[in-house]
C-alpha atoms as a PDB file:
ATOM      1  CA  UNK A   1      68.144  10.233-134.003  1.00  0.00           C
ATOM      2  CA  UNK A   2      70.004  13.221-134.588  1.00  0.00           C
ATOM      3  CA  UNK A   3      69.203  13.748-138.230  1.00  0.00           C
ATOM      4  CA  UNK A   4      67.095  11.815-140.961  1.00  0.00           C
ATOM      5  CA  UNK A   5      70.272  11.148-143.225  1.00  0.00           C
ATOM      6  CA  UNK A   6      71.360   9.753-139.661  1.00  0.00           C
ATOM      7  CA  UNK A   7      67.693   7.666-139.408  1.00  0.00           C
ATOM      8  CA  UNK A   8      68.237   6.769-143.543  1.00  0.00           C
ATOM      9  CA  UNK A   9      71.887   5.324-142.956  1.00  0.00           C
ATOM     10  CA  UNK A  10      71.327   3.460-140.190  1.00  0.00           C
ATOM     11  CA  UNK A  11      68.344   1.812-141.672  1.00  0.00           C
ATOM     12  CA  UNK A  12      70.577   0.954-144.815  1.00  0.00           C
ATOM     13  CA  UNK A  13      72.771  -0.945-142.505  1.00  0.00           C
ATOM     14  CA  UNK A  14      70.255  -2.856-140.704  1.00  0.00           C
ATOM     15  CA  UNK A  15      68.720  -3.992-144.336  1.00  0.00           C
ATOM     16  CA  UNK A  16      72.297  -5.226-145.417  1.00  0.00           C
ATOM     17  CA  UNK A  17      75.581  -4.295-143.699  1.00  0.00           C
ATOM     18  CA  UNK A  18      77.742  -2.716-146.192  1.00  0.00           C
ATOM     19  CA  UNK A  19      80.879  -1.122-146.810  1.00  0.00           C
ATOM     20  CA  UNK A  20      80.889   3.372-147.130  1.00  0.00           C
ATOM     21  CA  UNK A  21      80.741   2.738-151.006  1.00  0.00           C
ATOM     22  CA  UNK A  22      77.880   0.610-150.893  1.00  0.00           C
ATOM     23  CA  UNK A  23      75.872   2.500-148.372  1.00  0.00           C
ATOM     24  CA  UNK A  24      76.633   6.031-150.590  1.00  0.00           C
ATOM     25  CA  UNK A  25      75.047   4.257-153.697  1.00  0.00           C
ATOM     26  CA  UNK A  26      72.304   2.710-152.085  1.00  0.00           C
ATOM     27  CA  UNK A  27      71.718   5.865-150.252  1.00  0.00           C
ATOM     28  CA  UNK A  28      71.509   7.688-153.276  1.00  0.00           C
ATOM     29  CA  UNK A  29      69.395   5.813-155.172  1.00  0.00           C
ATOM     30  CA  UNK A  30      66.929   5.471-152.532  1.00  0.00           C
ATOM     31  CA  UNK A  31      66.350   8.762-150.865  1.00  0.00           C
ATOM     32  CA  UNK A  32      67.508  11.116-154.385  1.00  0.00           C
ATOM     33  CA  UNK A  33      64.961  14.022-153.904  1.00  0.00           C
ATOM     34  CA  UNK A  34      64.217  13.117-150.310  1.00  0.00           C
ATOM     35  CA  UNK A  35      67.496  13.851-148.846  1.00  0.00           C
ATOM     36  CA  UNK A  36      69.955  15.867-150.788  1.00  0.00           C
ATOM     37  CA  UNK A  37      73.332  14.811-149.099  1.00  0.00           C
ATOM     38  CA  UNK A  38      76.562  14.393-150.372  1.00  0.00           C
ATOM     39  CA  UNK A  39      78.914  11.377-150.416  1.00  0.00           C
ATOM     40  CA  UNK A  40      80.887  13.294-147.116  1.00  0.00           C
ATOM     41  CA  UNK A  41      77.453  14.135-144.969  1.00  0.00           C
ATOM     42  CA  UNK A  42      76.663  10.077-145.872  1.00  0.00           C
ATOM     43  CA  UNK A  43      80.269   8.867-144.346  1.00  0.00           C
ATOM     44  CA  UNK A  44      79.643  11.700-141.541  1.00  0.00           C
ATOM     45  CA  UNK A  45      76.562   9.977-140.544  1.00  0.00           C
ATOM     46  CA  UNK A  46      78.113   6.653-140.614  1.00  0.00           C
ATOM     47  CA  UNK A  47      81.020   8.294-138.215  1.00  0.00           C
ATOM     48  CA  UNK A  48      78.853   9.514-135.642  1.00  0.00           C
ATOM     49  CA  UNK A  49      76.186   6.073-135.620  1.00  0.00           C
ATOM     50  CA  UNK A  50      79.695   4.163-134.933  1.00  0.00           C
ATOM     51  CA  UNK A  51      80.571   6.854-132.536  1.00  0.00           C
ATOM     52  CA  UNK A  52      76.918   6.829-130.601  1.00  0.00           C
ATOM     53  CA  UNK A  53      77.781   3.332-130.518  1.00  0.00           C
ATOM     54  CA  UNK A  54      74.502   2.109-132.825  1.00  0.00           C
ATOM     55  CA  UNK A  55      77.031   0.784-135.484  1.00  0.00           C
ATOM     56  CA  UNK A  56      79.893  -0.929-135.444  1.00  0.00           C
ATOM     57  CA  UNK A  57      82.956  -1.515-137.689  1.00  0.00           C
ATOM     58  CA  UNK A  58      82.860  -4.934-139.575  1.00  0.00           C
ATOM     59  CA  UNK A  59      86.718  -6.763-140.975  1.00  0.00           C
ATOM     60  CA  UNK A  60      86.458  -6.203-144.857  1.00  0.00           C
ATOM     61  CA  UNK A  61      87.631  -9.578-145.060  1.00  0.00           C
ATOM     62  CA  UNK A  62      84.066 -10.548-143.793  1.00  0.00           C
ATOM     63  CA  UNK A  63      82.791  -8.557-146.723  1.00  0.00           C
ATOM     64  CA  UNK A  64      84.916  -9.664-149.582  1.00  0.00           C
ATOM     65  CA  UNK A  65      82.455 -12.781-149.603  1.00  0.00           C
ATOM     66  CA  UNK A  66      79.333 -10.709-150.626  1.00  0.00           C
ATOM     67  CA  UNK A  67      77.462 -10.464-153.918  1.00  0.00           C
ATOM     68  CA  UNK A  68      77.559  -6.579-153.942  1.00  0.00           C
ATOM     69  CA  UNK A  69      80.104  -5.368-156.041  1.00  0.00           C
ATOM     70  CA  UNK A  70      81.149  -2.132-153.807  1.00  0.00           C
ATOM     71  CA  UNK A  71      81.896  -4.740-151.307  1.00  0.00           C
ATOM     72  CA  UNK A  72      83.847  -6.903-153.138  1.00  0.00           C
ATOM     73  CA  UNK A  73      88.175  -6.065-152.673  1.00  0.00           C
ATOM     74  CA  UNK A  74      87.112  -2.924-150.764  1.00  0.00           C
ATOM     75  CA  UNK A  75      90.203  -1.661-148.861  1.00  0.00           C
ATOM     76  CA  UNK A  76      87.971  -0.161-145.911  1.00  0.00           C
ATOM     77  CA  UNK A  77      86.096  -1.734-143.112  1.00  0.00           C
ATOM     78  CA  UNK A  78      82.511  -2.367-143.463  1.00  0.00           C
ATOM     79  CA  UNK A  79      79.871  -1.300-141.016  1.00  0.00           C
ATOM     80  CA  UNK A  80      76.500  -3.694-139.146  1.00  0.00           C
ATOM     81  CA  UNK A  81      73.822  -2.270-136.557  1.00  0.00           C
ATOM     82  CA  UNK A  82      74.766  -3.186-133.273  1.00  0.00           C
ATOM     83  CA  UNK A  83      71.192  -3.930-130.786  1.00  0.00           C
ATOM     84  CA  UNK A  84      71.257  -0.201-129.591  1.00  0.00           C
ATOM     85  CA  UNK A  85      70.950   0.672-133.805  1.00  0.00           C
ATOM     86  CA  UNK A  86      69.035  -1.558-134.311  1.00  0.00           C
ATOM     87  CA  UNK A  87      66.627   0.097-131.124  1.00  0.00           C
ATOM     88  CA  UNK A  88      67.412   3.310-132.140  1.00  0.00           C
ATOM     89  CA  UNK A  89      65.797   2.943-135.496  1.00  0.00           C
ATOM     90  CA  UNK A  90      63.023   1.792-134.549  1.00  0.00           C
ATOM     91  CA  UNK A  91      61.784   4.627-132.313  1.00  0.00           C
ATOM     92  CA  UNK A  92      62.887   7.046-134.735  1.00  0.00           C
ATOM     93  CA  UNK A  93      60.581   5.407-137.002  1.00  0.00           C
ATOM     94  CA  UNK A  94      58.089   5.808-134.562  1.00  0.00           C
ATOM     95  CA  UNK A  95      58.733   9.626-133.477  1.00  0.00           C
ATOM     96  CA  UNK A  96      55.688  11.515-133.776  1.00  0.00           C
ATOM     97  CA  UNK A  97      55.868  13.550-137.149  1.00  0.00           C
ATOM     98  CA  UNK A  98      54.777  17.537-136.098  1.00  0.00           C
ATOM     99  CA  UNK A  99      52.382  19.174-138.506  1.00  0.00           C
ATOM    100  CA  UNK A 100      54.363  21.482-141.073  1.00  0.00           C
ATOM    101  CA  UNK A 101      55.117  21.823-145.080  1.00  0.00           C
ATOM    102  CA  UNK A 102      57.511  19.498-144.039  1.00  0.00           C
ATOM    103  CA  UNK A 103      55.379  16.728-142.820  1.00  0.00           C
ATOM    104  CA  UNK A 104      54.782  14.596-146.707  1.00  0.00           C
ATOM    105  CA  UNK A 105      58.672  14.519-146.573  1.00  0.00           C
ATOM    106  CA  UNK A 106      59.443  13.390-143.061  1.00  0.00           C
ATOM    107  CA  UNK A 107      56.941  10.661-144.009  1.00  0.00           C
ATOM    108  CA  UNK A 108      57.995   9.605-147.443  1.00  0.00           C
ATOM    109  CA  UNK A 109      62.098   9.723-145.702  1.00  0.00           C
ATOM    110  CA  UNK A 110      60.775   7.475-142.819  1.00  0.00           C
ATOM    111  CA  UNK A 111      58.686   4.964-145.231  1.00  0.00           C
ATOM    112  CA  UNK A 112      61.382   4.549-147.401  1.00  0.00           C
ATOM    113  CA  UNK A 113      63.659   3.683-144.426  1.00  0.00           C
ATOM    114  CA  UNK A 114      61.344   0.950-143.722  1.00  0.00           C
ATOM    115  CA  UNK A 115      62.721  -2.243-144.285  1.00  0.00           C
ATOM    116  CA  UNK A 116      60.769  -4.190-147.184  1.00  0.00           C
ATOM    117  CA  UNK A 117      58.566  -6.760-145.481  1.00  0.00           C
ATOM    118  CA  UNK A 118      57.406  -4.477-142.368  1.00  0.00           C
ATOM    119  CA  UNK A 119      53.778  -3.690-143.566  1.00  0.00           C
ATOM    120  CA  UNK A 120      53.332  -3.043-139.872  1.00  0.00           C
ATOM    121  CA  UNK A 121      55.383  -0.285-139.685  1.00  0.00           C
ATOM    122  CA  UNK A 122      54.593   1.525-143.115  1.00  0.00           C
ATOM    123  CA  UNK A 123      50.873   1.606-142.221  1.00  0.00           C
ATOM    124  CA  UNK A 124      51.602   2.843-138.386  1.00  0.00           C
ATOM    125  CA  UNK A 125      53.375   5.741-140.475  1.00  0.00           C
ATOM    126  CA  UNK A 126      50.382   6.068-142.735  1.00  0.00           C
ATOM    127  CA  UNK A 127      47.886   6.632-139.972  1.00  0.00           C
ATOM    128  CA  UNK A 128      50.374   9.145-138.305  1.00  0.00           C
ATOM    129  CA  UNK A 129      50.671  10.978-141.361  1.00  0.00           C
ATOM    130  CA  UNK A 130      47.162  11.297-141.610  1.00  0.00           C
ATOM    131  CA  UNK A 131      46.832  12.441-137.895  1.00  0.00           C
ATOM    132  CA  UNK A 132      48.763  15.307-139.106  1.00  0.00           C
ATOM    133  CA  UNK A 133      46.824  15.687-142.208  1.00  0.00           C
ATOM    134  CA  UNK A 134      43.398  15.691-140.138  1.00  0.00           C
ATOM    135  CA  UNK A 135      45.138  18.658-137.618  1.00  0.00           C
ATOM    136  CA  UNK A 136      45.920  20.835-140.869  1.00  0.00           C
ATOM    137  CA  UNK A 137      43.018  20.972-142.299  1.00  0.00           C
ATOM    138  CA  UNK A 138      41.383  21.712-138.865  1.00  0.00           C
ATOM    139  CA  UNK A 139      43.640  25.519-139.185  1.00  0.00           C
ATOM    140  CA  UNK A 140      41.827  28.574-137.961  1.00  0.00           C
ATOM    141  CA  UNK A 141      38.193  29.679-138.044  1.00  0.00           C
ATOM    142  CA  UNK A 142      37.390  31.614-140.581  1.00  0.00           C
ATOM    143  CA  UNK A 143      36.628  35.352-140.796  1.00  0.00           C
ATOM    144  CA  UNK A 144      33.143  36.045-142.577  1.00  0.00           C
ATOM    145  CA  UNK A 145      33.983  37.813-145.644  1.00  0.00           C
ATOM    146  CA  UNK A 146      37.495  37.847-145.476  1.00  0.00           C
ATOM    147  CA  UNK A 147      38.765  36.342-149.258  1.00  0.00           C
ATOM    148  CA  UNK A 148      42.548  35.967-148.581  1.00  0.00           C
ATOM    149  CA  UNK A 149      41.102  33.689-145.622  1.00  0.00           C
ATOM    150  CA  UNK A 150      38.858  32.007-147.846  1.00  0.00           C
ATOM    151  CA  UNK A 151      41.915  31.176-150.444  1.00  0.00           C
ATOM    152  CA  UNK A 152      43.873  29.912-147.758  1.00  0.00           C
ATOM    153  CA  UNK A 153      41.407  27.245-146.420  1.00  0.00           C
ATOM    154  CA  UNK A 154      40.886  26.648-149.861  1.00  0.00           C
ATOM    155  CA  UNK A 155      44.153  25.656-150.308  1.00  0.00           C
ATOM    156  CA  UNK A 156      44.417  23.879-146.879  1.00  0.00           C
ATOM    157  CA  UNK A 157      41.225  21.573-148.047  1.00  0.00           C
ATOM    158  CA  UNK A 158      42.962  20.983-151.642  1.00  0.00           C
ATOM    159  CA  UNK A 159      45.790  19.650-149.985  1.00  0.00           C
ATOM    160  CA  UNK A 160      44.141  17.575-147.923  1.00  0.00           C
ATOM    161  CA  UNK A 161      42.031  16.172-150.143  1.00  0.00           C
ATOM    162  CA  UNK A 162      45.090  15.381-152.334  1.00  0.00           C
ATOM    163  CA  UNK A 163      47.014  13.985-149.732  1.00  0.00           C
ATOM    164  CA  UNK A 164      43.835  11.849-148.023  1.00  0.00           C
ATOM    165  CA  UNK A 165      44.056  10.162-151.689  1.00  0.00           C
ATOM    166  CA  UNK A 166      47.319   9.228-151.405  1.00  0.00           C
ATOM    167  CA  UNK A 167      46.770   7.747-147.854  1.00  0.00           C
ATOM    168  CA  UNK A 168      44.180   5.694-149.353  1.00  0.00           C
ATOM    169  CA  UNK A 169      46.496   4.269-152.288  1.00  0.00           C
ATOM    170  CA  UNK A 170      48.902   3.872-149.948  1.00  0.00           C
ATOM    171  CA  UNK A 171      47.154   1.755-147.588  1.00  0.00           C
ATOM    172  CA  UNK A 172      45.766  -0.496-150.429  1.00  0.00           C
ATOM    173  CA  UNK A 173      49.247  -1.219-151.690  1.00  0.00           C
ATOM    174  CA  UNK A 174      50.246  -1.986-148.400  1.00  0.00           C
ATOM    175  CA  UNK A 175      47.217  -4.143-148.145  1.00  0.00           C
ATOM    176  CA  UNK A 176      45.233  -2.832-146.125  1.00  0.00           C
ATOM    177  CA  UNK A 177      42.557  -0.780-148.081  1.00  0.00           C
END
């Protein structure tokens, strides 16, 4: 996947295909402080998935029949994962996530891209997350003496410690504590 607001679209689809409108909203709601794009970078997205061939373009008449009310008399066509999308998303769920600042994010982007009922999935996330958790907190040895070191680890364990919690809440929500 070239991009998580790529990875985030894409799985909107595959939970319910929708119309650009109804994607954007849903998008928003879902990923606001996780992924700050715009209405254009979310219809972008849905371009180049229909492009790489992982969506395709759905009649709006087949839409006018849905409950959502973005759907309903749109004037554009709709959009469904086609089986390469629906591939796709799956092993971008299941990328390895690299140890940075960035790593809580990637996670928290990619578990709320998980579709509701795959416990499965969320907890595979969970224990990757924590992989990378476990290789921070390994860092650097220590110099003897040196405080700025010393602050740094200290930090480093803090974090770790803070994040290991959430793993654990995590997992018992998920059910599997």
């Amino acid at each position: 996947m070239r991009s998580n607001v790529s990875g985030a679209v894409l799985s909107l689809v595959i939970e319910r295909p929708s119309v650009g409108a109804s994607v954007c909203r849903r998008f928003e709601a879902r990923y606001r402080g996780l992924l700050g794009s715009g209405r254009q970078h979310i219809y972008d997205a849905l371009m180049r998935l229909v492009r790489d061939g992982l969506l395709e373009r759905v009649p709006r008449e087949l839409f006018d029949e849905l409950a959502d009310e973005d759907a309903r008399g749109a004037i554009t066509d709709g959009y469904r994962a086609t089986a390469a999308g629906a591939r796709a998303y799956r092993g971008w769920l299941t990328e390895p996530i690299e140890p940075s600042k960035l790593s809580r994010q990637e996670t928290l982007i990619r578990l709320a891209s998980t579709q509701p009922n795959d416990r499965a999935t969320a907890l595979a996330l969970i224990d990757r997350y924590e992989q990378v958790i476990l290789r921070l907190m390994q860092g650097t040895p220590l110099e003897v003496g040196n405080v700025m070191d010393e602050l740094v680890a200290d930090e480093r364990t803090d974090f770790a410690q803070a994040e290991l919690r959430w793993i654990a809440r995590t997992r018992d929500k998920l059910g599997d504590g």
